[in-house]
PDB file of N, CA and C in Angstrom:
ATOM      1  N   UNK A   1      13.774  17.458   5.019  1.00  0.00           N
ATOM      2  CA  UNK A   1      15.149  17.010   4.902  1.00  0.00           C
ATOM      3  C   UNK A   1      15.277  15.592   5.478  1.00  0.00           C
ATOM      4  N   UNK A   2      15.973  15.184   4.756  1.00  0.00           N
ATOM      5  CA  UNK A   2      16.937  13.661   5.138  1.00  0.00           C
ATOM      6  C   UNK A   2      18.416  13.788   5.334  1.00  0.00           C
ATOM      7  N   UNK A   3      18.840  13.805   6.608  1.00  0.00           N
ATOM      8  CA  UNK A   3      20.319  14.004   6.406  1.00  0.00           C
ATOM      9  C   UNK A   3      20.450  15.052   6.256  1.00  0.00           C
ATOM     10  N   UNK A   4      21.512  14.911   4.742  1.00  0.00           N
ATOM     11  CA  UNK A   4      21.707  16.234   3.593  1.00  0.00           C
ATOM     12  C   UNK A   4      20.747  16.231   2.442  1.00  0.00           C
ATOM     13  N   UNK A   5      19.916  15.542   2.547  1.00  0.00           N
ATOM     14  CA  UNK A   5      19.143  15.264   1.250  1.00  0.00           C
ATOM     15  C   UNK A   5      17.608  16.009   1.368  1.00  0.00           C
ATOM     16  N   UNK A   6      17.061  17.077   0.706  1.00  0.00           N
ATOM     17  CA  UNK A   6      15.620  17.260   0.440  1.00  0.00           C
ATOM     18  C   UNK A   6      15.016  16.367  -0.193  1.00  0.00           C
ATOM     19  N   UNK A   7      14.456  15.725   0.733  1.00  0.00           N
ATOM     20  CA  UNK A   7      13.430  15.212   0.701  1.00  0.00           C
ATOM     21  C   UNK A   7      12.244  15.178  -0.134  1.00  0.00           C
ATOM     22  N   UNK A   8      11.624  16.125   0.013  1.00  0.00           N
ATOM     23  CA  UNK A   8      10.512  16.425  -0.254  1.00  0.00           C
ATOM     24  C   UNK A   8      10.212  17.884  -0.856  1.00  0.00           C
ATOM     25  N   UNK A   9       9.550  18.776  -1.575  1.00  0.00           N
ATOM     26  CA  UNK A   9       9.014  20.295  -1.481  1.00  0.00           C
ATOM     27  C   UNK A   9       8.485  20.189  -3.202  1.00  0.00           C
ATOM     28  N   UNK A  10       8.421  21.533  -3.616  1.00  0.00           N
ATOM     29  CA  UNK A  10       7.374  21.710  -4.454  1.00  0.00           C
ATOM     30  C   UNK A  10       7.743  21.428  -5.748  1.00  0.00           C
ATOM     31  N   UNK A  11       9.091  21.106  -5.921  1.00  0.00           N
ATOM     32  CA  UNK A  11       9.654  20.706  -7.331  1.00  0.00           C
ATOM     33  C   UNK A  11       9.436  18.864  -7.478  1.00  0.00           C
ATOM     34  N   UNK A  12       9.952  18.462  -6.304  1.00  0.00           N
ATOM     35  CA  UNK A  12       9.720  17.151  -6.141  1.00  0.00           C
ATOM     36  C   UNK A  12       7.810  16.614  -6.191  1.00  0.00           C
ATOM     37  N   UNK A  13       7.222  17.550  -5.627  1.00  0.00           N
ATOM     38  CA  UNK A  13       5.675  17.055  -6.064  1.00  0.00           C
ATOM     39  C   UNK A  13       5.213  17.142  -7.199  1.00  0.00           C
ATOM     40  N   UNK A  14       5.758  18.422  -7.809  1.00  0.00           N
ATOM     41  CA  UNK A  14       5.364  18.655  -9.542  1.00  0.00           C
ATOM     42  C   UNK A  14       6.035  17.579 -10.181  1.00  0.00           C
ATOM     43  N   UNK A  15       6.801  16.702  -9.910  1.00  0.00           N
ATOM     44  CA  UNK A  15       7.522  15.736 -10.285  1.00  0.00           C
ATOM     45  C   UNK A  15       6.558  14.516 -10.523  1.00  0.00           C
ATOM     46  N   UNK A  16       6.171  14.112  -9.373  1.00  0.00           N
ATOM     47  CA  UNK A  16       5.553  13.211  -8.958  1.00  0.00           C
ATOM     48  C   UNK A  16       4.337  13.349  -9.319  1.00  0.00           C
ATOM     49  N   UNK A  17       3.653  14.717  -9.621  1.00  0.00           N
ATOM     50  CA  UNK A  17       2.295  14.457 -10.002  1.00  0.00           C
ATOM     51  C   UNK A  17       2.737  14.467 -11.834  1.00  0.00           C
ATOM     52  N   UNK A  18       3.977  14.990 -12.487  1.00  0.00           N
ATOM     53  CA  UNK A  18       3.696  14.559 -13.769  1.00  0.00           C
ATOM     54  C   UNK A  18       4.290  13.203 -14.251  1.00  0.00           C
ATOM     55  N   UNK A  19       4.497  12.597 -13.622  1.00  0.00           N
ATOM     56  CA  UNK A  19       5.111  11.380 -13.597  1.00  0.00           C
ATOM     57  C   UNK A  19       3.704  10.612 -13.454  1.00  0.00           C
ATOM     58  N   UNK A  20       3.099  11.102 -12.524  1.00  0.00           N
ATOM     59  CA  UNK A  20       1.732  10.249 -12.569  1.00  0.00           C
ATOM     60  C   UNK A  20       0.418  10.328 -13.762  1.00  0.00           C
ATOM     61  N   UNK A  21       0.933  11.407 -14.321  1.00  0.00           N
ATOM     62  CA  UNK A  21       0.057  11.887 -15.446  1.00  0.00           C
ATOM     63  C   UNK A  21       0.459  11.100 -17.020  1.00  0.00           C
ATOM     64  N   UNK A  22       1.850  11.403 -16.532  1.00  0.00           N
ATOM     65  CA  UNK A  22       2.341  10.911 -17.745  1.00  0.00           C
ATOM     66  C   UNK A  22       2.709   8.870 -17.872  1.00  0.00           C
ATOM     67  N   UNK A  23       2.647   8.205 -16.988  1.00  0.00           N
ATOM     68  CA  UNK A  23       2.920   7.369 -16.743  1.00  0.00           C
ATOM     69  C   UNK A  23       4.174   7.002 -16.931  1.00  0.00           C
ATOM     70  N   UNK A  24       5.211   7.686 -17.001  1.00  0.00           N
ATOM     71  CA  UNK A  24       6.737   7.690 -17.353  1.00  0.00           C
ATOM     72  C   UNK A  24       7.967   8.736 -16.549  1.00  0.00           C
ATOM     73  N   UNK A  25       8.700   8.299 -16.129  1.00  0.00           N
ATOM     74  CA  UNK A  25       9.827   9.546 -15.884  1.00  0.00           C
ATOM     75  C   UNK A  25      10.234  10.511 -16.664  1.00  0.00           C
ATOM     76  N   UNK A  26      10.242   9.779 -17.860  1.00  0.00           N
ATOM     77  CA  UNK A  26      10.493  10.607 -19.328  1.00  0.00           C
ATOM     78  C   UNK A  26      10.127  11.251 -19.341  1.00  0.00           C
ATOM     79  N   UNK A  27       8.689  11.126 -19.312  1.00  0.00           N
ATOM     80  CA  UNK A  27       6.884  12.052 -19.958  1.00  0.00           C
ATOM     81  C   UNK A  27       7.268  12.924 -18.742  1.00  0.00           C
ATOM     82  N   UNK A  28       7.611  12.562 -17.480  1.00  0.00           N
ATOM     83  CA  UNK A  28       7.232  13.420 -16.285  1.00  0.00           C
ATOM     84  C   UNK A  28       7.983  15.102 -16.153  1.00  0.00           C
ATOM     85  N   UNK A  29       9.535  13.986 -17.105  1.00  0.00           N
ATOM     86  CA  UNK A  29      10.830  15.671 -16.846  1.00  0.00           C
ATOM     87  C   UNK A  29      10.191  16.358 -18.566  1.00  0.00           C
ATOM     88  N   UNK A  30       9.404  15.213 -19.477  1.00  0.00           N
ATOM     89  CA  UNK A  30       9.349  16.011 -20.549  1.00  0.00           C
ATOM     90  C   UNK A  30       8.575  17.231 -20.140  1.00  0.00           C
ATOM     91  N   UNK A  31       7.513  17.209 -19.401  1.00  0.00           N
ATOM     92  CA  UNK A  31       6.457  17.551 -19.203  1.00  0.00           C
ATOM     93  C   UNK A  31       7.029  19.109 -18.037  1.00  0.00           C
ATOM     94  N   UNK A  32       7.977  18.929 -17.491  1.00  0.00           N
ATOM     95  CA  UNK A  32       8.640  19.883 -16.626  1.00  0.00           C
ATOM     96  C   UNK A  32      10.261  20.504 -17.367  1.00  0.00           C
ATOM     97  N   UNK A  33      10.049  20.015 -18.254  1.00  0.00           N
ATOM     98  CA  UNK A  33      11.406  20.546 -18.914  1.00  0.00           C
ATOM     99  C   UNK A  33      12.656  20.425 -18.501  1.00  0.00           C
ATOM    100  N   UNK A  34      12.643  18.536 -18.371  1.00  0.00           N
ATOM    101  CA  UNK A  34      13.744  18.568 -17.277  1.00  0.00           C
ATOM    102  C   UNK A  34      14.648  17.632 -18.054  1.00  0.00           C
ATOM    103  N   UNK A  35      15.968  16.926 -18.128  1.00  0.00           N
ATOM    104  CA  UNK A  35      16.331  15.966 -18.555  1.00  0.00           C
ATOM    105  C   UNK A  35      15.895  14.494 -17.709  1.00  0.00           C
ATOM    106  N   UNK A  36      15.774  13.925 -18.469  1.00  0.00           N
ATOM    107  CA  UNK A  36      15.284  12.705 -18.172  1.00  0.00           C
ATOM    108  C   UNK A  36      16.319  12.364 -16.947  1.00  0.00           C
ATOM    109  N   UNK A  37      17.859  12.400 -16.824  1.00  0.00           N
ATOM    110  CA  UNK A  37      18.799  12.100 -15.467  1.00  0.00           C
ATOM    111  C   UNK A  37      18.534  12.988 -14.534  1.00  0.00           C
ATOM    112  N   UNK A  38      18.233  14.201 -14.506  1.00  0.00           N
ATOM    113  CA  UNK A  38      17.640  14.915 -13.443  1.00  0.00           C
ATOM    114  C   UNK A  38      16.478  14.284 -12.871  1.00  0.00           C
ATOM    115  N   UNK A  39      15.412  13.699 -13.607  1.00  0.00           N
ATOM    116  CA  UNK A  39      14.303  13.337 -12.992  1.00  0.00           C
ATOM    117  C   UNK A  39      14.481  12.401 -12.198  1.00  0.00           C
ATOM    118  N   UNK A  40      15.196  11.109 -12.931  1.00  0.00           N
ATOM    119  CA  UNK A  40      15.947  10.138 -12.367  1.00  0.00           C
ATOM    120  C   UNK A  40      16.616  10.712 -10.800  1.00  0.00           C
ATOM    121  N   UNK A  41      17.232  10.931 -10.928  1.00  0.00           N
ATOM    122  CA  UNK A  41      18.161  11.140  -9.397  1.00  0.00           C
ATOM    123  C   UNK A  41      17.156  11.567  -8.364  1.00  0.00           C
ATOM    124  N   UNK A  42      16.392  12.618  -8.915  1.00  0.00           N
ATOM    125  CA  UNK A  42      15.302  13.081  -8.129  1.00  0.00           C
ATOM    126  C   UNK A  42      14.228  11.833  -7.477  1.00  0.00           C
ATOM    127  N   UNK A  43      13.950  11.317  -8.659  1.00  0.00           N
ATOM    128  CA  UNK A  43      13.210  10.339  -8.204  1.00  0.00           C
ATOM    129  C   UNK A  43      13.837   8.815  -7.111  1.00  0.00           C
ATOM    130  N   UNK A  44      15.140   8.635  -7.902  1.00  0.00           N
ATOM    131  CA  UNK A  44      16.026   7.874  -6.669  1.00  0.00           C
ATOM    132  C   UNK A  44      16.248   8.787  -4.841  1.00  0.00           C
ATOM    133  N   UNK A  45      16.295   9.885  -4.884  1.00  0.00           N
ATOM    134  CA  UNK A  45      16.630  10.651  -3.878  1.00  0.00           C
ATOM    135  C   UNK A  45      15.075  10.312  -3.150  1.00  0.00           C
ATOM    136  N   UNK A  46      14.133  10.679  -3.671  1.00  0.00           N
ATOM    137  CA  UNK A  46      12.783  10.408  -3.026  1.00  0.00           C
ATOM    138  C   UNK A  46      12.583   8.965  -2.336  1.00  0.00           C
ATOM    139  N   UNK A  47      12.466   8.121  -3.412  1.00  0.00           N
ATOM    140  CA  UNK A  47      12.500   6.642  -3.069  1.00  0.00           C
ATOM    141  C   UNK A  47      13.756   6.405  -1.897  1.00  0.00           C
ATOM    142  N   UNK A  48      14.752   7.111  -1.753  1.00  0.00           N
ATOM    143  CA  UNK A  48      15.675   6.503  -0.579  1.00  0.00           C
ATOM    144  C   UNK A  48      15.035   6.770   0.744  1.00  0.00           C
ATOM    145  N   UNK A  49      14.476   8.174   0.647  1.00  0.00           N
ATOM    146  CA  UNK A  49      14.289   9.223   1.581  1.00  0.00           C
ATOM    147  C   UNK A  49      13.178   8.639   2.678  1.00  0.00           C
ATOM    148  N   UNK A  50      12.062   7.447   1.966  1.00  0.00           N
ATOM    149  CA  UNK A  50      10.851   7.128   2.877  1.00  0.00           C
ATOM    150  C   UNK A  50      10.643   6.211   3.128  1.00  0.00           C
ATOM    151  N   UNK A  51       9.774   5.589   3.678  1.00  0.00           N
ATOM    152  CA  UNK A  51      10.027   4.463   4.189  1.00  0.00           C
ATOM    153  C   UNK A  51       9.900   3.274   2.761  1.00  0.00           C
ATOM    154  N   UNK A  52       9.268   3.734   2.363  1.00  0.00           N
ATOM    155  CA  UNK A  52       8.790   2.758   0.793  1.00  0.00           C
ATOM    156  C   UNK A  52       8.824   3.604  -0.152  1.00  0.00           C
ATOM    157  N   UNK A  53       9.011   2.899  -1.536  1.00  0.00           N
ATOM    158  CA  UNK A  53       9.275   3.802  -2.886  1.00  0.00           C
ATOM    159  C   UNK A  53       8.207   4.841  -3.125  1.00  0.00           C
ATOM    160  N   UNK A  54       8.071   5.541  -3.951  1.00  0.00           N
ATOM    161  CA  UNK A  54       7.208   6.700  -4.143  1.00  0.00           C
ATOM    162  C   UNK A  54       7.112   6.674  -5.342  1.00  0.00           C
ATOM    163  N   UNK A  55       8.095   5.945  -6.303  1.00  0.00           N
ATOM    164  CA  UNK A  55       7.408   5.710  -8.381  1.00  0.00           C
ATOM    165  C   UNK A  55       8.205   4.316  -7.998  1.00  0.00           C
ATOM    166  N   UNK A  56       7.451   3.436  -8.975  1.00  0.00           N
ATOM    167  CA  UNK A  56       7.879   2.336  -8.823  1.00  0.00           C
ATOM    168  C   UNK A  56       7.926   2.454 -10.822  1.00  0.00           C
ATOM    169  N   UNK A  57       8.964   1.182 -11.163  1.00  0.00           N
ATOM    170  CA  UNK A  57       8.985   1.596 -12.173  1.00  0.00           C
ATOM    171  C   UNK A  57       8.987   0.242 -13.105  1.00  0.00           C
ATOM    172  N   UNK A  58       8.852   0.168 -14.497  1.00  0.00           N
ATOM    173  CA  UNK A  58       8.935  -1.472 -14.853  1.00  0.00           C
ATOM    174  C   UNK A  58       9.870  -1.386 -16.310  1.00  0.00           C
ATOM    175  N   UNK A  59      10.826  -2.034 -17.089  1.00  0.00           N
ATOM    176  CA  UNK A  59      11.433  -1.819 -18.622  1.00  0.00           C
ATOM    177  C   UNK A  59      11.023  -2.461 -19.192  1.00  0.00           C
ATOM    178  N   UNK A  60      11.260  -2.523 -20.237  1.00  0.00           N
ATOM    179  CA  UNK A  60      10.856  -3.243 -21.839  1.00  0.00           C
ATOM    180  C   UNK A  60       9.413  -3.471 -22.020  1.00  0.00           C
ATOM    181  N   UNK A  61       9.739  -4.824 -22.677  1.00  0.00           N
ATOM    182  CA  UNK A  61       8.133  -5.765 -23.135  1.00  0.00           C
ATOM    183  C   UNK A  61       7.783  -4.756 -24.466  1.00  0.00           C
ATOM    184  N   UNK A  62       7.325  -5.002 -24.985  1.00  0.00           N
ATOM    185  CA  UNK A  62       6.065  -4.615 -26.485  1.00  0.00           C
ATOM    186  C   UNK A  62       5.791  -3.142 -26.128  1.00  0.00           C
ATOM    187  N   UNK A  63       5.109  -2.804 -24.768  1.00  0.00           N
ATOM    188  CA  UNK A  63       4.805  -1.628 -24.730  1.00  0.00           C
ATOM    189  C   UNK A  63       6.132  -0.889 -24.055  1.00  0.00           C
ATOM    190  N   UNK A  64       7.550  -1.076 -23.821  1.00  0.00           N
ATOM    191  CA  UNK A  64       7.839   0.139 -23.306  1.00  0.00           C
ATOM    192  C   UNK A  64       7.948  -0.249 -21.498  1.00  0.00           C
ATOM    193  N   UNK A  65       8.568   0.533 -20.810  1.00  0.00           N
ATOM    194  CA  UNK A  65       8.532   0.914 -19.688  1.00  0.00           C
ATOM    195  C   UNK A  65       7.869   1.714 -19.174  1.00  0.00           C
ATOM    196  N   UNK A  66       7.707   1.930 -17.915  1.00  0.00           N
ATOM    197  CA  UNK A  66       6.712   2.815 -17.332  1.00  0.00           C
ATOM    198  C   UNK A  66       6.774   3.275 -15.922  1.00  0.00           C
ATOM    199  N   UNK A  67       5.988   4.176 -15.502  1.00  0.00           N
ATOM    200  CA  UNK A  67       6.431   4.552 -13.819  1.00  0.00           C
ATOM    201  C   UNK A  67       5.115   4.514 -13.306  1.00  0.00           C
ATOM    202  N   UNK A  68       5.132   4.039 -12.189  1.00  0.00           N
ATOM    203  CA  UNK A  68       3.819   3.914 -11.305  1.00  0.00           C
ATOM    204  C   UNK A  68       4.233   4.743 -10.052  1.00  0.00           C
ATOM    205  N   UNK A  69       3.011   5.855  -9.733  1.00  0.00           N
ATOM    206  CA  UNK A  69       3.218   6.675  -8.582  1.00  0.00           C
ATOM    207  C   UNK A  69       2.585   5.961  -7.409  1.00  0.00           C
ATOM    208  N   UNK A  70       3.014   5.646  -6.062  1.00  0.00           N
ATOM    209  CA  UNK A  70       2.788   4.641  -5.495  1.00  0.00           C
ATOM    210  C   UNK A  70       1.143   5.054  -4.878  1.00  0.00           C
ATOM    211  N   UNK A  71       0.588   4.691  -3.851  1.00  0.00           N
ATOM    212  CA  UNK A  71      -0.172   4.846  -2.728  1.00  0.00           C
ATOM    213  C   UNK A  71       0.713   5.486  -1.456  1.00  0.00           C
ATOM    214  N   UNK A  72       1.877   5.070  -1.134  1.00  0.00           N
ATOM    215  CA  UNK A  72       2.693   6.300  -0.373  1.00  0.00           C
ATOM    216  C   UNK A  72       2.630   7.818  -0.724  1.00  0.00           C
ATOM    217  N   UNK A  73       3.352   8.034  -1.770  1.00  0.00           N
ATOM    218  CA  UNK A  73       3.379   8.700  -2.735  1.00  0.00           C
ATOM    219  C   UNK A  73       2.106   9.994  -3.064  1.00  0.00           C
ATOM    220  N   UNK A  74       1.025   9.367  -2.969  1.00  0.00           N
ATOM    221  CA  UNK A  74      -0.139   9.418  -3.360  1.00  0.00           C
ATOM    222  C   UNK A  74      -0.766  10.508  -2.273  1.00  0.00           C
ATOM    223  N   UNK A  75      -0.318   9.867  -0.990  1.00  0.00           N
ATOM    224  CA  UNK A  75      -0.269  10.203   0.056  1.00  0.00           C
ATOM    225  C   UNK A  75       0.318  11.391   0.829  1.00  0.00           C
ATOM    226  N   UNK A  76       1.770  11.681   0.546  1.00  0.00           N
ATOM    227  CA  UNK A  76       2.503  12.421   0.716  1.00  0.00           C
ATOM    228  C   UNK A  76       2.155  13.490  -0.382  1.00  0.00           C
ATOM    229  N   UNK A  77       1.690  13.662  -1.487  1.00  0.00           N
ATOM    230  CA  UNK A  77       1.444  14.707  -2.008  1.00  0.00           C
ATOM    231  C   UNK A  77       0.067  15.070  -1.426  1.00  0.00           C
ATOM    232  N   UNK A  78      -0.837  14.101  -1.177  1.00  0.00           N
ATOM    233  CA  UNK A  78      -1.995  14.680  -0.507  1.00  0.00           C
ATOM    234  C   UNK A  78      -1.824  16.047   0.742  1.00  0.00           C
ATOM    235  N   UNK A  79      -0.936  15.196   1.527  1.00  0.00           N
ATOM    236  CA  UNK A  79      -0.686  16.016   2.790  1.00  0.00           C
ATOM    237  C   UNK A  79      -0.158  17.125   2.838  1.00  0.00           C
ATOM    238  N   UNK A  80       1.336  17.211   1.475  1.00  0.00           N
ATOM    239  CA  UNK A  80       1.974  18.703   1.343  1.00  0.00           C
ATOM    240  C   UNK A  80       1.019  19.129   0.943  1.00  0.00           C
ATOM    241  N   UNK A  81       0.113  19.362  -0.135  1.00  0.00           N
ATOM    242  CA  UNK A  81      -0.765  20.092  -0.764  1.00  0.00           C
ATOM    243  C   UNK A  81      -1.718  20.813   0.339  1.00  0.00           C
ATOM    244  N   UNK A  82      -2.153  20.127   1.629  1.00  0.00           N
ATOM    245  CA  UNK A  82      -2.394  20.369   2.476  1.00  0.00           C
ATOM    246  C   UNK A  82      -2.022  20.918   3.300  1.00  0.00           C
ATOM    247  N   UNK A  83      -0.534  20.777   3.406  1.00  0.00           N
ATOM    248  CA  UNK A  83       0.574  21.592   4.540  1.00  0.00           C
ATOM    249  C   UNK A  83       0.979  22.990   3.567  1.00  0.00           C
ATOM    250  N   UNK A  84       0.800  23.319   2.377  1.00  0.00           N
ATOM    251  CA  UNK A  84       0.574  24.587   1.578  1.00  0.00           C
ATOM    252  C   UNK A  84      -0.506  25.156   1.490  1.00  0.00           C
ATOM    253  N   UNK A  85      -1.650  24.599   1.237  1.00  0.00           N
ATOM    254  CA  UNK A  85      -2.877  25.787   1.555  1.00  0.00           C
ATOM    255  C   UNK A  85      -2.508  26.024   3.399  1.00  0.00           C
ATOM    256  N   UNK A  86      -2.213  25.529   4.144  1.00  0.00           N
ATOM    257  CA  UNK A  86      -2.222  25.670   5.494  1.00  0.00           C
ATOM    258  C   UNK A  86      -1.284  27.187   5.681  1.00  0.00           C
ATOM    259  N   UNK A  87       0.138  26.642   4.772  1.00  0.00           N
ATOM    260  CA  UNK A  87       1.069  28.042   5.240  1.00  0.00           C
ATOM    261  C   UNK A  87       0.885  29.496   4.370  1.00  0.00           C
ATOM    262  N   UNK A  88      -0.033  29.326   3.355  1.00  0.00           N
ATOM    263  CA  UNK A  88      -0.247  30.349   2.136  1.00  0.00           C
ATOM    264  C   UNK A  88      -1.501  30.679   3.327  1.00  0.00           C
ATOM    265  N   UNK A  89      -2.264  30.576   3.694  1.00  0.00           N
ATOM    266  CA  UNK A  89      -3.566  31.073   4.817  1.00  0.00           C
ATOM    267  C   UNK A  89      -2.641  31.834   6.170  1.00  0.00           C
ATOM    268  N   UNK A  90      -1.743  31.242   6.497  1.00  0.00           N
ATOM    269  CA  UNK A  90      -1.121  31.835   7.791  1.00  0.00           C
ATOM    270  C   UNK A  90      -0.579  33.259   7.409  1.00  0.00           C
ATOM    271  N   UNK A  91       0.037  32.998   6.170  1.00  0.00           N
ATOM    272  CA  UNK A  91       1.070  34.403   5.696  1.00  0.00           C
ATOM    273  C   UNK A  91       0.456  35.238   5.245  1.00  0.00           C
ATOM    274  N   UNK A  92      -0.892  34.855   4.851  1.00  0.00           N
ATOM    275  CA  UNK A  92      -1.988  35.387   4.213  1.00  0.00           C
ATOM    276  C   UNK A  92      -1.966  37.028   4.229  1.00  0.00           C
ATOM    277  N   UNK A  93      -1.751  37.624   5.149  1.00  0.00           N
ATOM    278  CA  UNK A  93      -2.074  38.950   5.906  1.00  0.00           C
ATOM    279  C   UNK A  93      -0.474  39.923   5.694  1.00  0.00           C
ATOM    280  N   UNK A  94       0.075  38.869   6.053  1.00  0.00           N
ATOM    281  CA  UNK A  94       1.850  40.126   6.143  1.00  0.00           C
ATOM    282  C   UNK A  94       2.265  39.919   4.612  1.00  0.00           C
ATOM    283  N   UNK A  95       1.772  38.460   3.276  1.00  0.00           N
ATOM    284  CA  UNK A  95       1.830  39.084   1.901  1.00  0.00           C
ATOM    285  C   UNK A  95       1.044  39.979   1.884  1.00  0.00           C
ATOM    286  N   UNK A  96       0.158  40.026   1.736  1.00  0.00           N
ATOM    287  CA  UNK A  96      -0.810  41.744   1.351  1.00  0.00           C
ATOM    288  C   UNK A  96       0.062  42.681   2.073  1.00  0.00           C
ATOM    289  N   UNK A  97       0.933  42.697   2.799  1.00  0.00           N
ATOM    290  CA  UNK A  97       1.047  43.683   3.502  1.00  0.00           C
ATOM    291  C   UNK A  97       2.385  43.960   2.917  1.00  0.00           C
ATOM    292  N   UNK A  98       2.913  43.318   2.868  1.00  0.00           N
ATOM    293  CA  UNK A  98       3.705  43.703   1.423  1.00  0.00           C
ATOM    294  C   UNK A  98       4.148  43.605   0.692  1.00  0.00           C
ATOM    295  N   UNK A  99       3.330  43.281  -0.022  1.00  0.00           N
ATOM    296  CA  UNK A  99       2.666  43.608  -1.553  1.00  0.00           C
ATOM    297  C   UNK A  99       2.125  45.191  -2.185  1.00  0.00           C
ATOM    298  N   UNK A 100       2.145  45.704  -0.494  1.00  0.00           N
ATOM    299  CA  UNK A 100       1.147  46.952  -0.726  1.00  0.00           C
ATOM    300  C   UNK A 100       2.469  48.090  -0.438  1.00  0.00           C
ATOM    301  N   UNK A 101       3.951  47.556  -0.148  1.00  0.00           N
ATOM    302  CA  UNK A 101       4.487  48.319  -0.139  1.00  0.00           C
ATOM    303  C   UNK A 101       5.440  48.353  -0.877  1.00  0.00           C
ATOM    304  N   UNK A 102       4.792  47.434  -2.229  1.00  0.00           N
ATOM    305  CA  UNK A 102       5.692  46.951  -3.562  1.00  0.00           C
ATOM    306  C   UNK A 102       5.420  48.580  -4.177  1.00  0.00           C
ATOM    307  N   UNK A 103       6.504  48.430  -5.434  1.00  0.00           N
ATOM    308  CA  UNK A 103       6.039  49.622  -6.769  1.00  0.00           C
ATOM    309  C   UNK A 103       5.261  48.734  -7.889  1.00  0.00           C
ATOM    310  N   UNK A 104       4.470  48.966  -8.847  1.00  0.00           N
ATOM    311  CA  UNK A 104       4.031  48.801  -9.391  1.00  0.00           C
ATOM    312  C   UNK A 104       4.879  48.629 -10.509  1.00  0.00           C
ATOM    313  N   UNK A 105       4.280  48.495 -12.335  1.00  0.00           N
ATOM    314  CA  UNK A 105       5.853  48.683 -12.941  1.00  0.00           C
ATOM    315  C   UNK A 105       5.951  49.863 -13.491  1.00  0.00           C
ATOM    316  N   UNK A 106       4.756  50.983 -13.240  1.00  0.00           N
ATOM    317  CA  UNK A 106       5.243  52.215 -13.693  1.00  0.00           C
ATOM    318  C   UNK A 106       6.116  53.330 -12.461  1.00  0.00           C
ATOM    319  N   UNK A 107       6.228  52.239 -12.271  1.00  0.00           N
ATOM    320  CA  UNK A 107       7.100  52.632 -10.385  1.00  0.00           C
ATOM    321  C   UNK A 107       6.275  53.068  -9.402  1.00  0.00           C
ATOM    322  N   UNK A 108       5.018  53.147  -8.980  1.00  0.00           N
ATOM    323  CA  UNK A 108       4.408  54.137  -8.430  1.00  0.00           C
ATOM    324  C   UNK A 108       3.835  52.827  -7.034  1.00  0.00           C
ATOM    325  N   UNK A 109       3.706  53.528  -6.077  1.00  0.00           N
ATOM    326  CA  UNK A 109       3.048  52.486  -5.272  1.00  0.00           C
ATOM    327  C   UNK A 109       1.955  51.660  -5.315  1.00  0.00           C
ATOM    328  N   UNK A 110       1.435  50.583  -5.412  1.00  0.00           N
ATOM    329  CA  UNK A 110       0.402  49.720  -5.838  1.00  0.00           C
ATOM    330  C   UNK A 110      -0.754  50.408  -4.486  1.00  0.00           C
TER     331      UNK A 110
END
């Protein structure tokens, strides 16, 4: 969190890594099924949130516009990705645990 603002979490990285794939904001919400102004805001909300931008972006010319995912950026997804295998290993033990006191879908205990 920032303020009132999230910051950061797992919608905002899937963001950022298809934005980096796709080289576009467009390509990035096409690619997540998002509208292109959703991605936008998202991506303005990020860029306010740190110390430096996180897609940098360029218009027109012959080819089109485009989005560049920064080296910040780059960075900060490194580390969540890291700070998630970290908390999926901790919980590791009490999911199985229940999981095991789920029903199955013929209702029966797994």
């Amino acid at each position: 969190m920032a303020d009132d603002t999230i910051a950061f979490g797992p919608g905002k990285a899937e963001l950022l890594q298809a934005i980096a794939h796709s080289g576009s904001i467009s390509g990035g919400a096409r690619e997540m099924e998002m509208s292109y102004r959703r991605a936008w805001l998202l991506v303005e909300q990020m860029n306010r949130c740190f110390h430096g931008p996180l897609v940098l972006t360029s218009t027109g010319g012959s080819k089109g516009g485009g989005a560049q995912v920064t080296d910040l950026a780059q960075d900060i997804l490194q580390r969540y990705r890291a700070m998630q295998l970290k908390a999926d290993a901790a919980i590791q033990d009490d999911m199985q645990y229940l999981q095991g006191l789920m029903r199955n879908r013929n209702g029966r205990q797994q």
